[in-house]
C-alpha atoms as a PDB file:
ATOM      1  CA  UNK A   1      16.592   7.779  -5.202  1.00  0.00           C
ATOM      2  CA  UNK A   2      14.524   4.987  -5.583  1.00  0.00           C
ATOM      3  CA  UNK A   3      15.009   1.821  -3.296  1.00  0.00           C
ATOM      4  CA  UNK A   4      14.766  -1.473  -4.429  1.00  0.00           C
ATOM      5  CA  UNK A   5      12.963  -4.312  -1.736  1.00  0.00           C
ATOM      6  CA  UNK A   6      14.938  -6.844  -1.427  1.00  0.00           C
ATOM      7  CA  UNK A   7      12.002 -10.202  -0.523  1.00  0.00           C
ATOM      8  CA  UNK A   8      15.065 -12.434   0.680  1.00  0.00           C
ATOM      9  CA  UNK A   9      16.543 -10.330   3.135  1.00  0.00           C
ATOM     10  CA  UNK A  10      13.607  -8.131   4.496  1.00  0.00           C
ATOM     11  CA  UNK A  11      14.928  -4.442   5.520  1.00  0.00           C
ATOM     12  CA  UNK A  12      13.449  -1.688   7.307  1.00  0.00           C
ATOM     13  CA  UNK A  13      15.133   0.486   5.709  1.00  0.00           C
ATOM     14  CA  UNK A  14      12.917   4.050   5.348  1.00  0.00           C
ATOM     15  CA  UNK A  15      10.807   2.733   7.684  1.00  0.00           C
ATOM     16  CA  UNK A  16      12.191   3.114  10.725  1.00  0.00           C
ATOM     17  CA  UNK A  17      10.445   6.245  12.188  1.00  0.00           C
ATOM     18  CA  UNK A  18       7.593   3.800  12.470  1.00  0.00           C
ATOM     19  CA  UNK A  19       6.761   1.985  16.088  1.00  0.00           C
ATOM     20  CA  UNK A  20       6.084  -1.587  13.995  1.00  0.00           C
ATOM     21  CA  UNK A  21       8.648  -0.859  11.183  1.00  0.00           C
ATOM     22  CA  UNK A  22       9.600  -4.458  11.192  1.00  0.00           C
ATOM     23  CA  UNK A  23       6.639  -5.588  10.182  1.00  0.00           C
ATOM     24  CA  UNK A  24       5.978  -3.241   7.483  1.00  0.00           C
ATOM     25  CA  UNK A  25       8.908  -3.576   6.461  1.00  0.00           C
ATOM     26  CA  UNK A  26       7.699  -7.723   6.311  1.00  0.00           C
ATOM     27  CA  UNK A  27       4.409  -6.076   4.306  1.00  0.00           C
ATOM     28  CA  UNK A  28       6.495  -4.095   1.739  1.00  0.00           C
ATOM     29  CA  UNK A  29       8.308  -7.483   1.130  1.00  0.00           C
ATOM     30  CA  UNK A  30       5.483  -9.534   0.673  1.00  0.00           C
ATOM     31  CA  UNK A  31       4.289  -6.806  -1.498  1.00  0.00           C
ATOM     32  CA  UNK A  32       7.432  -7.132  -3.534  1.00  0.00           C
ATOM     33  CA  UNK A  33       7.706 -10.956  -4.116  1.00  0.00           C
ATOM     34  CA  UNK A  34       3.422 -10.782  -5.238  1.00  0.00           C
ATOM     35  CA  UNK A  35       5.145  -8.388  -8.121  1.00  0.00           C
ATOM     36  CA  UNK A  36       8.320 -10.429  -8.692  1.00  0.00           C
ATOM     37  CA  UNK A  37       6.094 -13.736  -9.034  1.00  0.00           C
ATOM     38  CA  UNK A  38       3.427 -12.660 -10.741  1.00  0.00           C
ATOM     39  CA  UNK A  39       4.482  -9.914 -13.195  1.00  0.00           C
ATOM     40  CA  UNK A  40       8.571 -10.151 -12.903  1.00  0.00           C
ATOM     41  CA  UNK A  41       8.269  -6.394 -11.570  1.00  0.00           C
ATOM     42  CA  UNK A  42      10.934  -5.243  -9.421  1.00  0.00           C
ATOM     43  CA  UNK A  43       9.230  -3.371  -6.662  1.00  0.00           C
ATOM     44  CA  UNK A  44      10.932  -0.371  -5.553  1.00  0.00           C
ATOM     45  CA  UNK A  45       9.343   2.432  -3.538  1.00  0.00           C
ATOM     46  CA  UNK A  46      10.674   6.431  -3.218  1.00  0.00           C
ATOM     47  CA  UNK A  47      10.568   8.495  -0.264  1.00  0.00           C
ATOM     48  CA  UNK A  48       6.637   9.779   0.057  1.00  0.00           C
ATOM     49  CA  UNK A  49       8.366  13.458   0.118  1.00  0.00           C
ATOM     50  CA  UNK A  50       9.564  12.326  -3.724  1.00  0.00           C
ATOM     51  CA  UNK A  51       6.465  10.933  -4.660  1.00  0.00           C
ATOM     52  CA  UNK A  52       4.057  13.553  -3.714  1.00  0.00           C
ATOM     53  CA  UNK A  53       2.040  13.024  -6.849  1.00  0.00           C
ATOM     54  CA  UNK A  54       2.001   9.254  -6.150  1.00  0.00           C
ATOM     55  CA  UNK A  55       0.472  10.308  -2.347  1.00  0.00           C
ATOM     56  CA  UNK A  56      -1.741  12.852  -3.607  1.00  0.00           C
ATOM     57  CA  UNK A  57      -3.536  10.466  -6.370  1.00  0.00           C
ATOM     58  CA  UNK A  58      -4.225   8.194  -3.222  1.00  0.00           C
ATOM     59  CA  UNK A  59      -4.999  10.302  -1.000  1.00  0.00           C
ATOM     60  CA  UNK A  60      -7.590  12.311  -3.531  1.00  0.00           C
ATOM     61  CA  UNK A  61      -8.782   8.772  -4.647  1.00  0.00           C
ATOM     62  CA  UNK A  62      -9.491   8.505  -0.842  1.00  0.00           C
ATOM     63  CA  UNK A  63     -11.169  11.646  -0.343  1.00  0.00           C
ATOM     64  CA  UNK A  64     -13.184  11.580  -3.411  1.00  0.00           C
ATOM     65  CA  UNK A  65     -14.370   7.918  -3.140  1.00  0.00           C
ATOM     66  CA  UNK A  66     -15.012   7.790   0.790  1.00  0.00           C
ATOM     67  CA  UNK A  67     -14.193  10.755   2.692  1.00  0.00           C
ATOM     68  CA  UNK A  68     -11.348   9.453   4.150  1.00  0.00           C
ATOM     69  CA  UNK A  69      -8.299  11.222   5.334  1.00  0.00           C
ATOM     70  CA  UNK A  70      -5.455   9.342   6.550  1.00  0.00           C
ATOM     71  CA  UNK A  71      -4.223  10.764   9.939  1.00  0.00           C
ATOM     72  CA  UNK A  72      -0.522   8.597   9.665  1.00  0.00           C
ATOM     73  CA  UNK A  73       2.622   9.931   8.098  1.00  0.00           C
ATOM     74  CA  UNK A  74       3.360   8.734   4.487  1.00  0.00           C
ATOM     75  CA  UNK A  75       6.569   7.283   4.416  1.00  0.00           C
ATOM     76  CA  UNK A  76       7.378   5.434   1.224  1.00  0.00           C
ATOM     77  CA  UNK A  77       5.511   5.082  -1.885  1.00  0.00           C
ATOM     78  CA  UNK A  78       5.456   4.053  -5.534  1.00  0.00           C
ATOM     79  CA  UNK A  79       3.493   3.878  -8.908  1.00  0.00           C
ATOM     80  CA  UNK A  80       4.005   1.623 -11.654  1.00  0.00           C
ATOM     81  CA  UNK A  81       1.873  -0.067 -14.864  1.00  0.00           C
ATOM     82  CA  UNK A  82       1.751  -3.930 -15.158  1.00  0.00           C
ATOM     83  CA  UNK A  83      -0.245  -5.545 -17.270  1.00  0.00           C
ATOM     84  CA  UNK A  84      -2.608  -2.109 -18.287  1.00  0.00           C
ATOM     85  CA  UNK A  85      -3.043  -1.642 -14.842  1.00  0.00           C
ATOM     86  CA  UNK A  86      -1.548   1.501 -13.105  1.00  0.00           C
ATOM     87  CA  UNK A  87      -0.487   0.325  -9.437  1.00  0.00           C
ATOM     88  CA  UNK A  88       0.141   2.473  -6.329  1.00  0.00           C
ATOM     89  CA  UNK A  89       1.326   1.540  -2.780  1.00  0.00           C
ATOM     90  CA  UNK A  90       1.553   4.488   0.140  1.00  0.00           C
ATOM     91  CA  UNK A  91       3.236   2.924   3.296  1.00  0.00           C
ATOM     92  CA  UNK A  92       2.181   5.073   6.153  1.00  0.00           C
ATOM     93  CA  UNK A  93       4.069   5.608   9.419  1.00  0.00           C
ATOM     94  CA  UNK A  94       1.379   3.934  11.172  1.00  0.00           C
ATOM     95  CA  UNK A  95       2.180   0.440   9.770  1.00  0.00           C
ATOM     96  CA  UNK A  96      -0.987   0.981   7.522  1.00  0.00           C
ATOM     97  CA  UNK A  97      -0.505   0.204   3.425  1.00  0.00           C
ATOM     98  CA  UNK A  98      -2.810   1.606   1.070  1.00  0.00           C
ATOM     99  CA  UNK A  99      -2.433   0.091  -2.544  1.00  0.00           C
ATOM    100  CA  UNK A 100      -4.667   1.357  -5.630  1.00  0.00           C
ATOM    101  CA  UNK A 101      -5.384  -1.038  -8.242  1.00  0.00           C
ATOM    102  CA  UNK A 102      -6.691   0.968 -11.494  1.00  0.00           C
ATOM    103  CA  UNK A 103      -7.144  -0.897 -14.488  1.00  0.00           C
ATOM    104  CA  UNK A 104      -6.690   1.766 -17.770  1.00  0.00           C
ATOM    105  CA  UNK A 105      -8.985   0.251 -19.832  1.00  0.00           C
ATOM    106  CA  UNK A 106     -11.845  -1.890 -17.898  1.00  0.00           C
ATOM    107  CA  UNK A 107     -13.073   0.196 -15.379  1.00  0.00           C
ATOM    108  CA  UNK A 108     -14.692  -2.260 -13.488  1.00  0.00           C
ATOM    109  CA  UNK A 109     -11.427  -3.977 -12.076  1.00  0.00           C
ATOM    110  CA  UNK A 110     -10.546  -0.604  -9.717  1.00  0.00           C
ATOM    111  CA  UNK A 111     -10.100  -0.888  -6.290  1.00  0.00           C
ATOM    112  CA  UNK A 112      -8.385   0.581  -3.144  1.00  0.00           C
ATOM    113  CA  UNK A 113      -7.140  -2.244  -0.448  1.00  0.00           C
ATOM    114  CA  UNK A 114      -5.658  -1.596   3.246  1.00  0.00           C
ATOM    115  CA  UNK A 115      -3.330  -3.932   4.480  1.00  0.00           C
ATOM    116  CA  UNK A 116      -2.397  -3.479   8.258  1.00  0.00           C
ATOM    117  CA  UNK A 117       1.126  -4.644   9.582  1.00  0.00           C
ATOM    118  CA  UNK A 118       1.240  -7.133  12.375  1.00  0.00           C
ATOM    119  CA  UNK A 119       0.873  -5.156  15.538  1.00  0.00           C
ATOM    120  CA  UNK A 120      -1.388  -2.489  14.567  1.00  0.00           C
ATOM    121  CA  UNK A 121      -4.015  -1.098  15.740  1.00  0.00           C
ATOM    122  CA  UNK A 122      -6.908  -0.822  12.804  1.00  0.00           C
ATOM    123  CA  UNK A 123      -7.007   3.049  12.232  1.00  0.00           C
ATOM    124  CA  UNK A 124      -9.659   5.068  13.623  1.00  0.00           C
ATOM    125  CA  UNK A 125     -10.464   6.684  10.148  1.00  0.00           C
ATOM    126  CA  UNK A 126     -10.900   3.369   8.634  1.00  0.00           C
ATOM    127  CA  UNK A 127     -12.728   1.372  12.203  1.00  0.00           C
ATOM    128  CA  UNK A 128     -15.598   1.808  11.514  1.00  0.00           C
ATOM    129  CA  UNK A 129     -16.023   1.494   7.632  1.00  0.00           C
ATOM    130  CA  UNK A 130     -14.271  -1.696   6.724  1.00  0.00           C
ATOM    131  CA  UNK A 131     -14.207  -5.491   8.200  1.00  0.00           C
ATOM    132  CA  UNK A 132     -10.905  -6.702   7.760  1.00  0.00           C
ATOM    133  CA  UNK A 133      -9.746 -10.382   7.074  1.00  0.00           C
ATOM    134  CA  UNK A 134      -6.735 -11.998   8.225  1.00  0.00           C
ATOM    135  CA  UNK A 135      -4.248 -13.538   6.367  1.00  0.00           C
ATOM    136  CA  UNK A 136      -0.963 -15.365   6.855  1.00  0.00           C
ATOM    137  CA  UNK A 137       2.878 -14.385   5.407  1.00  0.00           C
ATOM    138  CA  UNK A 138       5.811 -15.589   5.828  1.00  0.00           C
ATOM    139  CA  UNK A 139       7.483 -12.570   5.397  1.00  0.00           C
ATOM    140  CA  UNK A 140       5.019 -10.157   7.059  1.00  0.00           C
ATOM    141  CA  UNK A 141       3.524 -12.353   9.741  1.00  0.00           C
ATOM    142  CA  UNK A 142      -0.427 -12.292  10.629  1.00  0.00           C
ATOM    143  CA  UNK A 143      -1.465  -9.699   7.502  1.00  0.00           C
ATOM    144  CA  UNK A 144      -5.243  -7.728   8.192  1.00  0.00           C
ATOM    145  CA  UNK A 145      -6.518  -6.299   4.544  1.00  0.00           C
ATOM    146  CA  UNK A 146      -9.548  -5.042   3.383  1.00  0.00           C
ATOM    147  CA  UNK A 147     -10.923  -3.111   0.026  1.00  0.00           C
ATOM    148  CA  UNK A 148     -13.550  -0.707  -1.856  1.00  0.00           C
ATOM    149  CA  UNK A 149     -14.263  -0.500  -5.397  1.00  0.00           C
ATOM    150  CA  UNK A 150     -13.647   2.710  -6.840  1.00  0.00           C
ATOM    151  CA  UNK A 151     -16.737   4.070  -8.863  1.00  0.00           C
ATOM    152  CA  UNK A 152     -15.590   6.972 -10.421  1.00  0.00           C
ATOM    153  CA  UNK A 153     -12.555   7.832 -12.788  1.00  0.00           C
ATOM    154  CA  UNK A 154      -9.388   9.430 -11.285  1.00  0.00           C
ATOM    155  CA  UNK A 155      -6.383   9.804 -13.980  1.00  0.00           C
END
C-alpha cells in the first residue's frame, strides 16, 4: 500500500531500519514538497519489496550507465510521470537517495542524481566517482547531491 509523505509533519515511517532514518526521512520530505510546489504531485513511495520493477530500472540504469552496484538495502521507492518526464526515487537503507530523471521525448534532459542524508558517510561505490555539493533544507538539514547524464536509452 502506497504511503503518502506528509512535508508538514516529517515521518520516518518505513524508514526506520535505517541508522540516520530521521534524516532521510527529512530527504523524502524535501523530496515531496519539490513535487507538491512545482508540479502539484503528491509524492508517495511503496515498499522497495512492492516496487521491484521501480528498483530494478534504477539499479540496471546504474549498472548499464556506470558500473555501479549499490551495496545498501532498498527501502522505499516510487515512479511517476510529470510533465513527460518519467521520475524514480530508491531510498536506500544507507540514508543514500537515488532519483532518475528521464525525459520521454528529449533525450538530452536524462539524468541520475544521489542525494546523501545528513549524517552519512558518502558510499564507497560512489567515493570515488562523484564530487558532491552541499546544500541546505529545512526539512532535511545539510543535503550532499551529485549527478550523471544518462547516454543511452533505458524504457
Amino acid at each position: 500500500m502506497p504511503y503518502i509523505v506528509d512535508f508538514t509533519q516529517v515521518s520516518a515511517e518505513g524508514l526506520e531500519s535505517s541508522p540516520v532514518a530521521e534524516a532521510l526521512a527529512g530527504l523524502r520530505a524535501n523530496e515531496a514538497r519539490y513535487f507538491k510546489n512545482k508540479y502539484d504531485h503528491v509524492f508517495s513511495v511503496d515498499p522497495a519489496s512492492e516496487a521491484t520493477e521501480t528498483v530494478d530500472w534504477v539499479h540496471g540504469i546504474l549498472k548499464d550507465e556506470r558500473e555501479i552496484v549499490i551495496g545498501s538495502r532498498p527501502l522505499e521507492a516510487t515512479s511517476f510521470v510529470v510533465d513527460g518526464t518519467r521520475i524514480a526515487y530508491v531510498f536506500y537503507e544507507s540514508g543514500l537517495s537515488i532519483n532518475v530523471m528521464y525525459t520521454l521525448a528529449d533525450a538530452s534532459k536524462r539524468a541520475v542524481g544521489f542525494k546523501l542524508s545528513d549524517g552519512m558517510e558518502i558510499p564507497e561505490e560512489l567515493a570515488s566517482r562523484f564530487k558532491f555539493a552541499r546544500q541546505k533544507s529545512k526539512l532535511a538539514g545539510t543535503i550532499r547531491g551529485s549527478y550523471f547524464v544518462i547516454k543511452a536509452e533505458h524504457l
